[in-house]
C-alpha atoms as a PDB file:
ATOM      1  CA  UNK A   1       0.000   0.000   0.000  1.00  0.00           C
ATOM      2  CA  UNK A   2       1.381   2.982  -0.801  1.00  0.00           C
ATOM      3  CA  UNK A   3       1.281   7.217   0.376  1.00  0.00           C
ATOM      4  CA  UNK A   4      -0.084   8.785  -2.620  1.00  0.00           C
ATOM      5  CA  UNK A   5       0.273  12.659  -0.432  1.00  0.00           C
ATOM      6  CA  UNK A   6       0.982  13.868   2.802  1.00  0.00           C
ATOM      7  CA  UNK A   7      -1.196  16.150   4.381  1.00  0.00           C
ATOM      8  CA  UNK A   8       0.625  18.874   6.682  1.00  0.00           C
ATOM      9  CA  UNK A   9      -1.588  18.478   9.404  1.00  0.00           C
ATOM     10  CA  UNK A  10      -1.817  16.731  12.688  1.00  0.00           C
ATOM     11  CA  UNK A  11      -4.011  13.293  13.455  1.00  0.00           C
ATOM     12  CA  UNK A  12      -6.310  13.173  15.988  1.00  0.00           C
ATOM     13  CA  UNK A  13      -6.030   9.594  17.203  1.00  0.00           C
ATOM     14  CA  UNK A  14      -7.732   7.384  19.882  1.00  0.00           C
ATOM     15  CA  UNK A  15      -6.181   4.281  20.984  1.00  0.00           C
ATOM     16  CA  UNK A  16      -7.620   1.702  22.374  1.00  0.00           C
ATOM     17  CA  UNK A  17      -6.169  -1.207  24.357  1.00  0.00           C
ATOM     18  CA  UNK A  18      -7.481  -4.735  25.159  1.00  0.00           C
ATOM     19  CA  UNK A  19      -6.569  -8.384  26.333  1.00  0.00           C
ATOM     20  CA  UNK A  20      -8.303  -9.861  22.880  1.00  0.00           C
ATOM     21  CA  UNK A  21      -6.793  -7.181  20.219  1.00  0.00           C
ATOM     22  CA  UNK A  22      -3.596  -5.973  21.802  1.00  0.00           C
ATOM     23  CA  UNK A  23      -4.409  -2.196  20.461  1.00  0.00           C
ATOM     24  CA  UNK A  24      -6.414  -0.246  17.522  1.00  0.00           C
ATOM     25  CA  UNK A  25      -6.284   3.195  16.693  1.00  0.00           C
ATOM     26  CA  UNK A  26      -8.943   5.220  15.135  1.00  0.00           C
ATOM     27  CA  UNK A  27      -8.510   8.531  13.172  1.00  0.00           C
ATOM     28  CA  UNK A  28     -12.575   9.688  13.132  1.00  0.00           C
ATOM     29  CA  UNK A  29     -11.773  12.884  11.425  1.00  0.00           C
ATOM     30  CA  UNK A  30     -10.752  11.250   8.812  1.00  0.00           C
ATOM     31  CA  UNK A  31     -13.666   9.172   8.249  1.00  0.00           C
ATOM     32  CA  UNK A  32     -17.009  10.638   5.857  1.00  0.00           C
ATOM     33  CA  UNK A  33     -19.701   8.689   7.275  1.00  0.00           C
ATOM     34  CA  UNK A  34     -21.691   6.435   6.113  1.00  0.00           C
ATOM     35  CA  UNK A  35     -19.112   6.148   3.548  1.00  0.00           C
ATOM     36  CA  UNK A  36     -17.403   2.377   2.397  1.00  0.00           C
ATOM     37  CA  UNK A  37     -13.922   1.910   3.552  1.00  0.00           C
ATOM     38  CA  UNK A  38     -11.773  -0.583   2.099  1.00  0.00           C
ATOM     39  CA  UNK A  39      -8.927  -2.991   3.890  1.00  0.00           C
ATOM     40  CA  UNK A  40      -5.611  -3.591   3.606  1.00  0.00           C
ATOM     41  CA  UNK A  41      -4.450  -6.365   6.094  1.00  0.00           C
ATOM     42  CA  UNK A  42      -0.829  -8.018   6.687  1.00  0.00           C
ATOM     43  CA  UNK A  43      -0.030 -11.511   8.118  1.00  0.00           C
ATOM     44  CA  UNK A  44       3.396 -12.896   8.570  1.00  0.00           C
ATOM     45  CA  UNK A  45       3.626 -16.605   8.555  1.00  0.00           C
ATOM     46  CA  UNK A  46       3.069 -16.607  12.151  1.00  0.00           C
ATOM     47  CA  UNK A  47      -0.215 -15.237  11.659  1.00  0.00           C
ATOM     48  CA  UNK A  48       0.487 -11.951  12.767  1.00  0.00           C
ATOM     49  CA  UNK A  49      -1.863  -9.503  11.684  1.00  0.00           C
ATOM     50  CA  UNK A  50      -2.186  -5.480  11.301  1.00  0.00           C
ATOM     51  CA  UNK A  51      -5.348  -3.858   9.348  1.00  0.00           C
ATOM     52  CA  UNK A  52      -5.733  -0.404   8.119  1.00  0.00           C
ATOM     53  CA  UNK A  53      -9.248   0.745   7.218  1.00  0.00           C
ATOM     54  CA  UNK A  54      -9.047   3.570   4.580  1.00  0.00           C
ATOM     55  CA  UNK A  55     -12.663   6.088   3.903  1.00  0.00           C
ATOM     56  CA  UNK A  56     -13.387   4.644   0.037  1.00  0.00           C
ATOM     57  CA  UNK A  57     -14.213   8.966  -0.399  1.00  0.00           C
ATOM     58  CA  UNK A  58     -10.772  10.564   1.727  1.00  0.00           C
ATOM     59  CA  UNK A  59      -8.609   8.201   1.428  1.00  0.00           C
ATOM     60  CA  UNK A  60      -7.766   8.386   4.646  1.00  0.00           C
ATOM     61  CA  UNK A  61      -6.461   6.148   7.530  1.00  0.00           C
ATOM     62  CA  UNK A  62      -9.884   5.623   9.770  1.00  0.00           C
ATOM     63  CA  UNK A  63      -8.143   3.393  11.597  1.00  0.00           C
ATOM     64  CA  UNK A  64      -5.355   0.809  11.959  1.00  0.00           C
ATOM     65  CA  UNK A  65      -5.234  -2.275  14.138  1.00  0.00           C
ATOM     66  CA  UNK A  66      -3.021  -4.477  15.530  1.00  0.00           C
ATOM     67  CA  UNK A  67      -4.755  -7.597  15.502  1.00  0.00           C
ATOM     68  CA  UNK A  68      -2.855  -9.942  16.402  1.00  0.00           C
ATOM     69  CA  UNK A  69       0.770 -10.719  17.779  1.00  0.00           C
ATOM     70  CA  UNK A  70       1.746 -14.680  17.352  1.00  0.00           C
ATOM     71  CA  UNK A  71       5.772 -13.889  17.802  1.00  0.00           C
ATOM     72  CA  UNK A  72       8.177 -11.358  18.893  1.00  0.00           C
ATOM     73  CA  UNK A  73      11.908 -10.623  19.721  1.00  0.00           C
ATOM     74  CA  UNK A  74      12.396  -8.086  22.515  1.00  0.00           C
ATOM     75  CA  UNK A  75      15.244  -5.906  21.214  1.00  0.00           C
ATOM     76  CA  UNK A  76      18.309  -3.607  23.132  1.00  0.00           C
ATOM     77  CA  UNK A  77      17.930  -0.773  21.755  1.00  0.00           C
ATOM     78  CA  UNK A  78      15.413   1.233  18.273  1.00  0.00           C
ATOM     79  CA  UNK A  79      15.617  -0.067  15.192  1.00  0.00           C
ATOM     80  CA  UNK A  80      14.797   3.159  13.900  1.00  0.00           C
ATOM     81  CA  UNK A  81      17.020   5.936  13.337  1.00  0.00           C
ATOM     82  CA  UNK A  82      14.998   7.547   9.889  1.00  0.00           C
ATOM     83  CA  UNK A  83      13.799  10.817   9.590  1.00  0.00           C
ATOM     84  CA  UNK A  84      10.212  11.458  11.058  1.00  0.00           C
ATOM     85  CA  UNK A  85       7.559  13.779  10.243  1.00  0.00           C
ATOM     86  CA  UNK A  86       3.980  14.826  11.639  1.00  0.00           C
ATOM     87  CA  UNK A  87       1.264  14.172   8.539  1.00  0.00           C
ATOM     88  CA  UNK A  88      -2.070  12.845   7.569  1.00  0.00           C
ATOM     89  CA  UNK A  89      -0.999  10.116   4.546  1.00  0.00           C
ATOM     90  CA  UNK A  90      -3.550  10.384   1.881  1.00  0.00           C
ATOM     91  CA  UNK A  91      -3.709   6.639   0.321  1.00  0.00           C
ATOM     92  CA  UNK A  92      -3.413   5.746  -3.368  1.00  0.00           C
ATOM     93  CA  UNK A  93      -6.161   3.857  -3.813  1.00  0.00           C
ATOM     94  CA  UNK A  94      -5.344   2.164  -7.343  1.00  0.00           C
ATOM     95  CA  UNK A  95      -3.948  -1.186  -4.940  1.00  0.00           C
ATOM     96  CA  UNK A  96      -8.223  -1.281  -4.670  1.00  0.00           C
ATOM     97  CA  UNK A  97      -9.089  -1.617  -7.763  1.00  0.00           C
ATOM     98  CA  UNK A  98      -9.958  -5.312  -7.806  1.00  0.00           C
ATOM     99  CA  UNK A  99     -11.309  -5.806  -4.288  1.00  0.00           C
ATOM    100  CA  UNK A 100     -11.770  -3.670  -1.279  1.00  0.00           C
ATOM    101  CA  UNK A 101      -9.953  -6.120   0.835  1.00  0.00           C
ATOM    102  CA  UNK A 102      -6.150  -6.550   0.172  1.00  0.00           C
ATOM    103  CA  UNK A 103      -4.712  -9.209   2.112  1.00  0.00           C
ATOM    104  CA  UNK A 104      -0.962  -9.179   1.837  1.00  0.00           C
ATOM    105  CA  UNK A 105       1.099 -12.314   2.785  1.00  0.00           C
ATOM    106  CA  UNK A 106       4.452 -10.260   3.819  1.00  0.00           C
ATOM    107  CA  UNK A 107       7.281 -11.650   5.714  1.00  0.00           C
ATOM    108  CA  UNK A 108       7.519  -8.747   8.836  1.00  0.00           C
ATOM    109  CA  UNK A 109       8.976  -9.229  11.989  1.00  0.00           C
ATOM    110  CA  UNK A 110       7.668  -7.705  15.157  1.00  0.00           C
ATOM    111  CA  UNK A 111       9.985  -6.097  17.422  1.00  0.00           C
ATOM    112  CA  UNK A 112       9.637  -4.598  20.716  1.00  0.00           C
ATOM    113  CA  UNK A 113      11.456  -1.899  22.696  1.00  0.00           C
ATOM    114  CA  UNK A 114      10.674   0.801  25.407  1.00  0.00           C
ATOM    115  CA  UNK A 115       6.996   0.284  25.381  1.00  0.00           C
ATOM    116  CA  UNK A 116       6.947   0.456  21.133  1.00  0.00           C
ATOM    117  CA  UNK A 117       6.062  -2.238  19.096  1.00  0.00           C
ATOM    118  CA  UNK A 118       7.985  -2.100  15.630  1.00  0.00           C
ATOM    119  CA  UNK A 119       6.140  -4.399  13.070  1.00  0.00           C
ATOM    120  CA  UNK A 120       8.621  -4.011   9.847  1.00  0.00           C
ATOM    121  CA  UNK A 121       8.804  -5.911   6.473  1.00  0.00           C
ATOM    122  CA  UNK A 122      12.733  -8.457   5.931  1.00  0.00           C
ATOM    123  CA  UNK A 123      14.506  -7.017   3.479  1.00  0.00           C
ATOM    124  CA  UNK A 124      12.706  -3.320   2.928  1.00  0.00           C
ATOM    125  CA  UNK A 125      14.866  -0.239   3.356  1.00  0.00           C
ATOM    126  CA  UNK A 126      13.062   2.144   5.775  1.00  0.00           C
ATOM    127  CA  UNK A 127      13.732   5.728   4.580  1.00  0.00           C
ATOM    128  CA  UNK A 128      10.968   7.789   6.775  1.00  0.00           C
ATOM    129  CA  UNK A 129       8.259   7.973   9.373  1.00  0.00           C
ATOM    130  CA  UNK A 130       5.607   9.282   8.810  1.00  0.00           C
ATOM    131  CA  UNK A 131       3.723  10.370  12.228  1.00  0.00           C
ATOM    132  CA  UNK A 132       0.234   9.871  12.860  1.00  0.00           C
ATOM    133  CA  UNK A 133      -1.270   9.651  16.706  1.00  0.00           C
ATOM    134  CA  UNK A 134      -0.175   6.867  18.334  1.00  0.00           C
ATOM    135  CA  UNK A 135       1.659   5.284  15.280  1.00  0.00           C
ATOM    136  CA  UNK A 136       3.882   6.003  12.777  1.00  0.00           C
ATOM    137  CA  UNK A 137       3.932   5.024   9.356  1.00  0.00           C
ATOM    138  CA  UNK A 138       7.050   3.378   8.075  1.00  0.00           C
ATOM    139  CA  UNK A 139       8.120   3.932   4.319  1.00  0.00           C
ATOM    140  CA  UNK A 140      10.486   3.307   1.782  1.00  0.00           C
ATOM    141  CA  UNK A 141      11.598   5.182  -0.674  1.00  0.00           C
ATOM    142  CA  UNK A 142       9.074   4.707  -3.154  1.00  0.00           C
ATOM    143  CA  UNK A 143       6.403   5.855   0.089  1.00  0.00           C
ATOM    144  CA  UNK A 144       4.910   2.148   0.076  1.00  0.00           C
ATOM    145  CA  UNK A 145       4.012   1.388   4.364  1.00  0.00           C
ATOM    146  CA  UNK A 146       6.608  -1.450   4.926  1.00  0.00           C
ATOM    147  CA  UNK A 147       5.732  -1.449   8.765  1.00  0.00           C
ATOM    148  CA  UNK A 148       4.286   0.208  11.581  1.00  0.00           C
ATOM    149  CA  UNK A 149       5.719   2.090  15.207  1.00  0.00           C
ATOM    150  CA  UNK A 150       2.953   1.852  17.805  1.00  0.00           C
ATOM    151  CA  UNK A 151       3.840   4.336  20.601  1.00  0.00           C
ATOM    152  CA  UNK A 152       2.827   6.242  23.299  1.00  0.00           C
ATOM    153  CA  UNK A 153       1.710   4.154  25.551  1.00  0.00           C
ATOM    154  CA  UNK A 154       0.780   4.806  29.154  1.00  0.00           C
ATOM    155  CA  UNK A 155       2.319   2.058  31.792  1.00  0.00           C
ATOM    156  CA  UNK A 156      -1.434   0.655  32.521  1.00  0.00           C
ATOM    157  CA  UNK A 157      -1.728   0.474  28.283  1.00  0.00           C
ATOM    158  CA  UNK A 158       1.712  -1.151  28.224  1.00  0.00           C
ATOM    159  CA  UNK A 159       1.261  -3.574  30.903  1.00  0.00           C
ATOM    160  CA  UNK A 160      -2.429  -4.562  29.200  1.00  0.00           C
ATOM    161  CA  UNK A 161      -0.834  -5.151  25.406  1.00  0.00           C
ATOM    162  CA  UNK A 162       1.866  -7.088  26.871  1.00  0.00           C
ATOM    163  CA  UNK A 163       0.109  -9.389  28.918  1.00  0.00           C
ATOM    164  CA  UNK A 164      -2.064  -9.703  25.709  1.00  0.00           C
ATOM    165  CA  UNK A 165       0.946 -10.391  23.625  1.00  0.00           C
ATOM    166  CA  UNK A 166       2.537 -12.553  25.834  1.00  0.00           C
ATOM    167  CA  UNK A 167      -0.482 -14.488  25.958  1.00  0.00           C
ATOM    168  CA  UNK A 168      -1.200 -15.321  22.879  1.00  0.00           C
ATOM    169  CA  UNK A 169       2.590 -16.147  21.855  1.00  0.00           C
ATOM    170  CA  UNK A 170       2.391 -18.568  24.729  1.00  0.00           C
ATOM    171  CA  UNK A 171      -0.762 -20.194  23.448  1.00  0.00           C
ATOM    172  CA  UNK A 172       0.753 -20.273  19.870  1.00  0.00           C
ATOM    173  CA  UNK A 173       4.060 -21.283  21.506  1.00  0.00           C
ATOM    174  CA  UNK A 174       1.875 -24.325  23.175  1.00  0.00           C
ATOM    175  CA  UNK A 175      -0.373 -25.551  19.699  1.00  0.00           C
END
């Protein structure tokens, strides 16, 4: 999925934490209701999963969820040091041409440092962040997303994703 623009403006964002779907974000202002929104969702072939709804009319982010987290590495220090800027991505919608789901089997590993959780694509450069509320876009150089920072978390929202997390590693760990 790729950035088509980049809106100088900042993204009102509210997160949302829980045991069952370790966090979602949802960017209302950037939703026209009653309007269809299409789907762009990522596994890994541990069944990891992040989905971004995009407004069929803005193409806009409405929201972007972190599904599921089936395996992790806990890591030293950020993997990031990329330039980072404040926007509101406007999506090119042409990957929707065909279907307004995209389901994209990519090989990403999640990382996870100083309550962040880095979900990033093997063998993709990283050139920016783009920052939204809450998360930050990760692109290459052609602007395609190739992974995802969730931040900001309080320590009650950190201690609730990662007993979520480590949860449902365990149970995969156990199957």
């Amino acid at each position: 999925m790729k950035v088509k623009q980049v809106l100088l403006q900042n993204t009102i964002g509210e997160k949302e934490v829980d045991f069952y779907v370790p966090v979602k974000i949802d960017f209302k202002e950037n939703d026209e209701k009653n309007k269809e929104l299409f789907y762009y969702r990522m596994f890994n072939p541990k069944s990891s999963f992040v989905e971004v709804s995009i407004n069929s009319v803005t193409s806009k982010i409405v929201n972007i969820t972190l599904v599921s987290v089936n395996n992790f590495k806990e890591i030293e220090r950020s993997c990031l040091n990329i330039p980072k800027e404040d926007g509101n991505p406007i999506i090119d919608m042409s990957i929707f041409s065909e279907d307004h789901i995209i389901t994209d089997n990519v090989n990403f590993n999640i990382y996870i440092h100083d309550k962040k959780i880095y979900i990033l694509q093997e063998s993709i450069a990283v050139c920016k962040q783009l920052k939204m509320k809450f998360v930050s876009l990760l692109l290459d150089k052609q602007n395609n997303i190739s992974g995802f920072v969730f931040e900001d978390f309080s320590d009650g929202e950190w201690k609730e994703v990662k007993e979520s997390i480590d949860s449902s590693v365990s149970i995969v760990s156990e199957v």
